[in-house]
C-alpha atoms as a PDB file:
ATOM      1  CA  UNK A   1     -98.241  33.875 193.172  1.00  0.00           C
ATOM      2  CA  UNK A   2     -97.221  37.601 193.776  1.00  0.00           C
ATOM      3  CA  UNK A   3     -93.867  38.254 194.026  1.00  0.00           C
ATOM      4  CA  UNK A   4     -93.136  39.309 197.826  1.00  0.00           C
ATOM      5  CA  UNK A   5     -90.681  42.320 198.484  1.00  0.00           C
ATOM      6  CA  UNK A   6     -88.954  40.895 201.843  1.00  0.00           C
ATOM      7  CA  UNK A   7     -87.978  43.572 204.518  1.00  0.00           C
ATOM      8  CA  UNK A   8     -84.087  42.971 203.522  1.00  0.00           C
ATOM      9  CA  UNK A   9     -85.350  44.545 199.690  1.00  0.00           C
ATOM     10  CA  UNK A  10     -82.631  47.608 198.984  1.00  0.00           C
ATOM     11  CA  UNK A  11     -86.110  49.469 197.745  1.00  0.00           C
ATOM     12  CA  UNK A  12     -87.444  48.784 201.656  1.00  0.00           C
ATOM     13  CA  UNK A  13     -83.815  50.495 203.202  1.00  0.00           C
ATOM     14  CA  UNK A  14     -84.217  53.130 200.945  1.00  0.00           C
ATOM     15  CA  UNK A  15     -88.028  54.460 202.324  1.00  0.00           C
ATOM     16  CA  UNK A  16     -86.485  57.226 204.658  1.00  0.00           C
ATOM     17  CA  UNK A  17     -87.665  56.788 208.440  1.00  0.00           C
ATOM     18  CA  UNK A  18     -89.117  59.787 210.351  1.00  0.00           C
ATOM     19  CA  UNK A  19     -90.469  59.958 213.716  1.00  0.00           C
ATOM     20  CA  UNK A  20     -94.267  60.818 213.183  1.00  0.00           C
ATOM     21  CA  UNK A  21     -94.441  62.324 217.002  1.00  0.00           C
ATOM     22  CA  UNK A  22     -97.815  59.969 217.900  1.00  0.00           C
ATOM     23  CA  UNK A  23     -97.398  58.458 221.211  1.00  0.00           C
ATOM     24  CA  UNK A  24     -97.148  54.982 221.825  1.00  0.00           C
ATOM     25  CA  UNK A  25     -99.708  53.863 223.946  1.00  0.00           C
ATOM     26  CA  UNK A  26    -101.236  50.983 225.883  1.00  0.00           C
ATOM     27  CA  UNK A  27    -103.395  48.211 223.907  1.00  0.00           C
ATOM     28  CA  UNK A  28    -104.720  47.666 227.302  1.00  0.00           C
ATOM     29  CA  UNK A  29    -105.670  50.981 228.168  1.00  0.00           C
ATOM     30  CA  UNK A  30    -109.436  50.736 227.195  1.00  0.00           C
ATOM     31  CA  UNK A  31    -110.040  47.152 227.369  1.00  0.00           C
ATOM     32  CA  UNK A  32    -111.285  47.125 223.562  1.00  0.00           C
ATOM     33  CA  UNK A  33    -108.368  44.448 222.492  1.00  0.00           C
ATOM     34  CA  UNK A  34    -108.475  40.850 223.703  1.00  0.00           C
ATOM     35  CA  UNK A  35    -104.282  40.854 224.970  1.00  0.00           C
ATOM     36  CA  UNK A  36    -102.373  37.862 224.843  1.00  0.00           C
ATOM     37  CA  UNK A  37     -99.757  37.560 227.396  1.00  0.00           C
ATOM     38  CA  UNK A  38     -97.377  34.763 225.782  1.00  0.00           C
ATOM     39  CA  UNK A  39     -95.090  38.004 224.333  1.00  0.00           C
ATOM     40  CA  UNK A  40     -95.258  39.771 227.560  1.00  0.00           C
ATOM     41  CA  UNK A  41     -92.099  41.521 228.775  1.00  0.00           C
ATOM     42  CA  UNK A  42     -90.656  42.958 231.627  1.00  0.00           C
ATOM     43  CA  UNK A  43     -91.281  46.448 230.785  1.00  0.00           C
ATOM     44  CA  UNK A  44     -94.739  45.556 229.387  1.00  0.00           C
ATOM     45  CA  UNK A  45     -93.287  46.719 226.104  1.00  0.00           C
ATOM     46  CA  UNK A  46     -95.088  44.448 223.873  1.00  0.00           C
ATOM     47  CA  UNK A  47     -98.642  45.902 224.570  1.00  0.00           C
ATOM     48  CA  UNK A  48     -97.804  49.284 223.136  1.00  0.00           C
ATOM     49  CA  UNK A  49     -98.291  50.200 219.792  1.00  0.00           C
ATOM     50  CA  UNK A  50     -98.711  54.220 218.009  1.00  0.00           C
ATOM     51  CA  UNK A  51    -101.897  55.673 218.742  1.00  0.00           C
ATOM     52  CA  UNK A  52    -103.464  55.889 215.269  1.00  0.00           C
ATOM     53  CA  UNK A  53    -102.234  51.793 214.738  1.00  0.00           C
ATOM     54  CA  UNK A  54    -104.145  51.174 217.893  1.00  0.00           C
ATOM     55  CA  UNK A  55    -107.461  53.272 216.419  1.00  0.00           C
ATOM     56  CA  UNK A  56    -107.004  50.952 212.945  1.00  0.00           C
ATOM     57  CA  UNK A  57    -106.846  47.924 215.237  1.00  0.00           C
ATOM     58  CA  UNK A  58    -110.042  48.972 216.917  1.00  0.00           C
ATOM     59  CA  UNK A  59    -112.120  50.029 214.027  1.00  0.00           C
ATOM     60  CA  UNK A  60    -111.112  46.335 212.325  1.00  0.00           C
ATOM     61  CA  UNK A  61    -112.366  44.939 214.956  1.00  0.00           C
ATOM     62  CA  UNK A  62    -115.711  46.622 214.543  1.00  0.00           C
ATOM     63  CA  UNK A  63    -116.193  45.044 211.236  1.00  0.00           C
ATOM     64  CA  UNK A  64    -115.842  41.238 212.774  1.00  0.00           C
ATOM     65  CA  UNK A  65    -119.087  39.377 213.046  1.00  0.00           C
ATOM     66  CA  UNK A  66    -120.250  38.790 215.954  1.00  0.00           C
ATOM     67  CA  UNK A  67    -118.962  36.168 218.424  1.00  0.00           C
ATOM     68  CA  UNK A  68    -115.422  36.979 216.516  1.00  0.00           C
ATOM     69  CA  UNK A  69    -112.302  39.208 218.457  1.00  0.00           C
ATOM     70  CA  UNK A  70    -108.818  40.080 217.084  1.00  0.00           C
ATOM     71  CA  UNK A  71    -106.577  38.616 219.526  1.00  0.00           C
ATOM     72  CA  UNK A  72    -103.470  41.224 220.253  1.00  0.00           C
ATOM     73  CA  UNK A  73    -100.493  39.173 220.853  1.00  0.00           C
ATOM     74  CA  UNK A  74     -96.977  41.589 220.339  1.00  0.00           C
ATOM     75  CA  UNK A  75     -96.865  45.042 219.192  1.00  0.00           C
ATOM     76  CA  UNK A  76     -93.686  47.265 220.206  1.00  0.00           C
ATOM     77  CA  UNK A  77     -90.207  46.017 220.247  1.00  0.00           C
ATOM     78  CA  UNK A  78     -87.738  47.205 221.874  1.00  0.00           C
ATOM     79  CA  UNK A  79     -84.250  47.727 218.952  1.00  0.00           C
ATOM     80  CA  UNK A  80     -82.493  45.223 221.503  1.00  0.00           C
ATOM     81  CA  UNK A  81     -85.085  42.571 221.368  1.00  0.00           C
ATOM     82  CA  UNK A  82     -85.569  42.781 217.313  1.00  0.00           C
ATOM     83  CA  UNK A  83     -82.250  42.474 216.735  1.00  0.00           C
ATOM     84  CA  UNK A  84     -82.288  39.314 219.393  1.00  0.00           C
ATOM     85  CA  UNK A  85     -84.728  37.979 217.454  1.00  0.00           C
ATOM     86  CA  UNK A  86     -83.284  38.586 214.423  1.00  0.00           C
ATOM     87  CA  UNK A  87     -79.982  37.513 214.881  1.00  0.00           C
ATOM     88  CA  UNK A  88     -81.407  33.918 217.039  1.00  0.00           C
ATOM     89  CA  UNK A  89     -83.375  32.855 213.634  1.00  0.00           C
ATOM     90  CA  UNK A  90     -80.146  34.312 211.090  1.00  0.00           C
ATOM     91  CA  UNK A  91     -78.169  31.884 213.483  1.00  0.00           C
ATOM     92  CA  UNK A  92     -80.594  28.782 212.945  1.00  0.00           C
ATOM     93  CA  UNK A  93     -80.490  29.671 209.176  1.00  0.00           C
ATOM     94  CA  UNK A  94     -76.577  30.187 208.793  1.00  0.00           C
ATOM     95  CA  UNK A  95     -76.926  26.179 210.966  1.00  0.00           C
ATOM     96  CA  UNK A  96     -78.703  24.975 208.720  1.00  0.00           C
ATOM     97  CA  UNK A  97     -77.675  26.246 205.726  1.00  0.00           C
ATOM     98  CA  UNK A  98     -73.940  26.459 205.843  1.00  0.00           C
ATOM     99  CA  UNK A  99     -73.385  27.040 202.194  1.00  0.00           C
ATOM    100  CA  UNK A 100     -75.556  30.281 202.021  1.00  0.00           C
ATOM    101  CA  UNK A 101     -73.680  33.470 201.804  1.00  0.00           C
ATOM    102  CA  UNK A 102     -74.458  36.310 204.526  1.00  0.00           C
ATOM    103  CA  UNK A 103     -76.005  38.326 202.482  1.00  0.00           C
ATOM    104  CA  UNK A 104     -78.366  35.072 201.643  1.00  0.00           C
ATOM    105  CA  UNK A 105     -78.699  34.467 205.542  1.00  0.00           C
ATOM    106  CA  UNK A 106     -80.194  37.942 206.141  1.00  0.00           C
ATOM    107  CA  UNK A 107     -82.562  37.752 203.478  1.00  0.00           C
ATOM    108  CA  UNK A 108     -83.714  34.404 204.180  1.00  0.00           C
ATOM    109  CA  UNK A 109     -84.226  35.688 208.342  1.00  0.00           C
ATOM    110  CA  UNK A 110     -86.290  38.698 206.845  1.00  0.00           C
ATOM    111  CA  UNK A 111     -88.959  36.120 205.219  1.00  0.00           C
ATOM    112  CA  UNK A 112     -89.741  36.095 209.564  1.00  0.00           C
ATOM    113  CA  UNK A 113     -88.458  38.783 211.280  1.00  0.00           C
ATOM    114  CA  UNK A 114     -87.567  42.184 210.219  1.00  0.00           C
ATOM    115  CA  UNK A 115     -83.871  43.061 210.209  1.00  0.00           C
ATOM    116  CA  UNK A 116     -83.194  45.779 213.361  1.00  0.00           C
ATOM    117  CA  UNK A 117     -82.372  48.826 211.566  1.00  0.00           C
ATOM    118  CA  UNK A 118     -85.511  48.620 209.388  1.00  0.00           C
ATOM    119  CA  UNK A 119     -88.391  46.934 211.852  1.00  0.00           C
ATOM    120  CA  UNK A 120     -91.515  48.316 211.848  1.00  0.00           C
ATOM    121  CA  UNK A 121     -92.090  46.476 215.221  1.00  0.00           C
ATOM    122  CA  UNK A 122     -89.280  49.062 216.794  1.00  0.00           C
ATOM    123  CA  UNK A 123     -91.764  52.287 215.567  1.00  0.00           C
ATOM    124  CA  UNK A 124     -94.726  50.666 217.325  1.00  0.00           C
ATOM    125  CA  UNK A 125     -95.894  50.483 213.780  1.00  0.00           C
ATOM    126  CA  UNK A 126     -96.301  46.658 213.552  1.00  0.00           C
ATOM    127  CA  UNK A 127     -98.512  44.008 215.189  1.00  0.00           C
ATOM    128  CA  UNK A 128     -98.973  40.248 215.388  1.00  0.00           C
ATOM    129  CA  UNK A 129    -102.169  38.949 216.096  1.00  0.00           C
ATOM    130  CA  UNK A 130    -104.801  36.867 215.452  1.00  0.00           C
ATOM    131  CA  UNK A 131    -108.400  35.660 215.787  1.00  0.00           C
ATOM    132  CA  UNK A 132    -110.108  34.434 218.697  1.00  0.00           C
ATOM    133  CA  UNK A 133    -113.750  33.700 219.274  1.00  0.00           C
ATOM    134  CA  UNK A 134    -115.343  35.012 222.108  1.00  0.00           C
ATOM    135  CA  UNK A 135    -114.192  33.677 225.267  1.00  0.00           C
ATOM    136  CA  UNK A 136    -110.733  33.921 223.785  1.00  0.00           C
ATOM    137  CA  UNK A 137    -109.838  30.706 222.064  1.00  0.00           C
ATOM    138  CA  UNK A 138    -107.709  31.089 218.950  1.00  0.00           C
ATOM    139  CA  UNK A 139    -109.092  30.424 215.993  1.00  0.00           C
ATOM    140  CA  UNK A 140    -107.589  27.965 212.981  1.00  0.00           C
ATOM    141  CA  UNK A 141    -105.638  30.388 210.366  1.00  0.00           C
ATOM    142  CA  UNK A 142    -103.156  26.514 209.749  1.00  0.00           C
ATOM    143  CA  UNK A 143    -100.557  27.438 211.823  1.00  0.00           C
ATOM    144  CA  UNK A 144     -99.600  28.091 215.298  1.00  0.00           C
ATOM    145  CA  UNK A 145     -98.795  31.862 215.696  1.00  0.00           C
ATOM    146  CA  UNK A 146     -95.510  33.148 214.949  1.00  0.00           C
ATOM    147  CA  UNK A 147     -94.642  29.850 212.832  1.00  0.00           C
ATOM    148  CA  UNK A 148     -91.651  30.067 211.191  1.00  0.00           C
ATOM    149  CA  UNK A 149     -91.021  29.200 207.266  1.00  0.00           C
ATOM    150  CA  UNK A 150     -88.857  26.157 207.972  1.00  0.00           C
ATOM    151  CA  UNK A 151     -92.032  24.796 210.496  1.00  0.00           C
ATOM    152  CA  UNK A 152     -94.435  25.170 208.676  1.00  0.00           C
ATOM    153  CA  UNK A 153     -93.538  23.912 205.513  1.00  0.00           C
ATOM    154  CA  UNK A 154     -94.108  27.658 203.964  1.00  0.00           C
ATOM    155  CA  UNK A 155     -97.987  27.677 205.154  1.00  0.00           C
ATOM    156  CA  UNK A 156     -96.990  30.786 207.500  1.00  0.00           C
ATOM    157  CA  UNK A 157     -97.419  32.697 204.381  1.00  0.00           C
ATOM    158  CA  UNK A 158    -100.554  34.422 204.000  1.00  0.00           C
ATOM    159  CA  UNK A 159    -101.332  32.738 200.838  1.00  0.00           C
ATOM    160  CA  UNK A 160     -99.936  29.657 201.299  1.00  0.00           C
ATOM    161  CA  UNK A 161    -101.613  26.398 199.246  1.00  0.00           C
ATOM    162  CA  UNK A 162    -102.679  23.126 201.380  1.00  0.00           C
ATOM    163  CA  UNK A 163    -104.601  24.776 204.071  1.00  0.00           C
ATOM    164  CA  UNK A 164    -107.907  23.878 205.056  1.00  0.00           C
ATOM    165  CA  UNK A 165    -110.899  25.288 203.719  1.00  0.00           C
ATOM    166  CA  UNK A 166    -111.775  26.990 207.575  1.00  0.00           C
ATOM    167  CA  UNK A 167    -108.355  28.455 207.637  1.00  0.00           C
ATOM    168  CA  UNK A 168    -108.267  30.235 204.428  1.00  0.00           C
ATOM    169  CA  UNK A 169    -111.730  31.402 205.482  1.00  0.00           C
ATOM    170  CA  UNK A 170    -110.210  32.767 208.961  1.00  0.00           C
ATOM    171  CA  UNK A 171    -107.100  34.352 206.760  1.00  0.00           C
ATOM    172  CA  UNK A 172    -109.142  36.115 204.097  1.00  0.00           C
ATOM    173  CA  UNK A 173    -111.815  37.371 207.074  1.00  0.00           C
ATOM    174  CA  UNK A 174    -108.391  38.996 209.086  1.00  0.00           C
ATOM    175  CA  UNK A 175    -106.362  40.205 206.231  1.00  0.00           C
ATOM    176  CA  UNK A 176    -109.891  41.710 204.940  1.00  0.00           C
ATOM    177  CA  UNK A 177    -111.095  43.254 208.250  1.00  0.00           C
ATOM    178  CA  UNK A 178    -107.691  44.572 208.617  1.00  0.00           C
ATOM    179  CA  UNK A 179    -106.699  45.972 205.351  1.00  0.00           C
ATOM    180  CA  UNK A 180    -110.319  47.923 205.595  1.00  0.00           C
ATOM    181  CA  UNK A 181    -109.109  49.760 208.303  1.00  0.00           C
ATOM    182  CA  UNK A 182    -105.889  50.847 206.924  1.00  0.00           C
ATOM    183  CA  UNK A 183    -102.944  48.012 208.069  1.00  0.00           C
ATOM    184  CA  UNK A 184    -100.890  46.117 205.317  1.00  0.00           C
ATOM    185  CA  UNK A 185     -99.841  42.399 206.120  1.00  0.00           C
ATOM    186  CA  UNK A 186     -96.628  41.098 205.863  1.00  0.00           C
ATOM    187  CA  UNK A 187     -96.980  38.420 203.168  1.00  0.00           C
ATOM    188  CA  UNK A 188     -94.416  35.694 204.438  1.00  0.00           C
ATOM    189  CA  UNK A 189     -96.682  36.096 208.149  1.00  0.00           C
ATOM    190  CA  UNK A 190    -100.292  35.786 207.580  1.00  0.00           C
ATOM    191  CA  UNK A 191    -100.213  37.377 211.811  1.00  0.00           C
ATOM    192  CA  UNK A 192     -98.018  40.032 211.218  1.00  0.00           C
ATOM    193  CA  UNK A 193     -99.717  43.857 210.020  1.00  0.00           C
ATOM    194  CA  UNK A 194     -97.985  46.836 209.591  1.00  0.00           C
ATOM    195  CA  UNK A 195     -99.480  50.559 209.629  1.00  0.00           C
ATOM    196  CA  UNK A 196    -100.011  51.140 205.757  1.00  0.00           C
ATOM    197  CA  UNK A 197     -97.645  54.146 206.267  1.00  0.00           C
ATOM    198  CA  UNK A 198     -94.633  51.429 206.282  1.00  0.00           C
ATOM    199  CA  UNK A 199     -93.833  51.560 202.717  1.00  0.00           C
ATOM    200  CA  UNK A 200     -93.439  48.520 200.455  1.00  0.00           C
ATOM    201  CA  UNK A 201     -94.827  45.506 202.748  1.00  0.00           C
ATOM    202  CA  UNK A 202     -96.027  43.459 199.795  1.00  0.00           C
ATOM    203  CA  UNK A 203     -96.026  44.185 195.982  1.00  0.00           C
END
């Protein structure tokens, strides 16, 4: 198996962060993306991603077969929610694991979400999603959406062994589609793609 460079990697921290100046806009705004509402926020934060992430969505999309959608389920986070998120799975983890050192605890929470001060979800720069067929129904990838490590038995990675045949199939058609149109997956999250301009997603 590859070795996976978690977001909690020193090399990660070290890729300076600049603001780009591309909008964030709506997912919604043109009706091209099937939107899922189970992220949905007050604000309607979730459905916004950068501009040129939302083109790369759209033009993966294109290269589906027919019959097949990419289902858009959470793009921007607010700082304040990623570090909720963040700090509500480090807290399971530090439960659970009571002998690990913090420094072990925030590594282990970045295999599933992204620590705050390095998210790609808080640029607009990241997206979950998944695949649907036609009239909306999710797909199999072997997991629920957003499974964590610890739930999953380790088949929310994207490469995970001891899924079926028909979920590898829907994994390598996503990742494929996607990575054709310029997004980089998150290996521990077979759902989660980053604009390939994040730095250092997978090695």
């Amino acid at each position: 198996m590859t070795k996976i460079v978690l977001m909690s990697d020193p090399q990660v921290a070290a890729v300076p962060v600049a603001e780009c100046g591309e909008p964030l806009v709506d997912v919604r705004r043109e009706g091209a993306l099937l939107v899922d509402s189970r992220k949905q926020d007050p604000a309607d934060a979730f459905a916004h991603l950068r501009e040129g992430v939302l083109g790369r969505l759209v033009k993966a999309q294109g290269l589906l077969p027919e019959g097949l959608r990419l289902l858009f389920v959470e793009g921007y986070r607010p700082p304040s929610l990623q570090r909720e998120y963040f700090e509500e799975y480090a807290g399971r983890l530090r439960e659970a694991h009571p002998d690990l050192s913090p420094g072990e605890i925030h590594s282990a929470a970045s295999r599933y979400v992204s620590p705050p001060e390095i998210a790609p979800h808080s640029a607009g720069a990241a997206v979950d999603l998944t695949l649907a067929d036609a009239d909306g129904r999710e797909l199999d990838l072997g997991t629920r959406m957003n499974a964590d490590p610890e739930e999953s038995g380790g088949a929310c990675y994207t490469d995970a062994a001891g899924i079926s045949p028909e979920a590898r199939s829907h994994r390598e058609l996503l990742g494929g589609v996607l990575t054709a149109a310029g997004l980089v997956n998150y290996p521990t999250e077979w759902c989660s793609q980053s604009s390939s301009c994040v730095q250092l997603l997978s090695a």
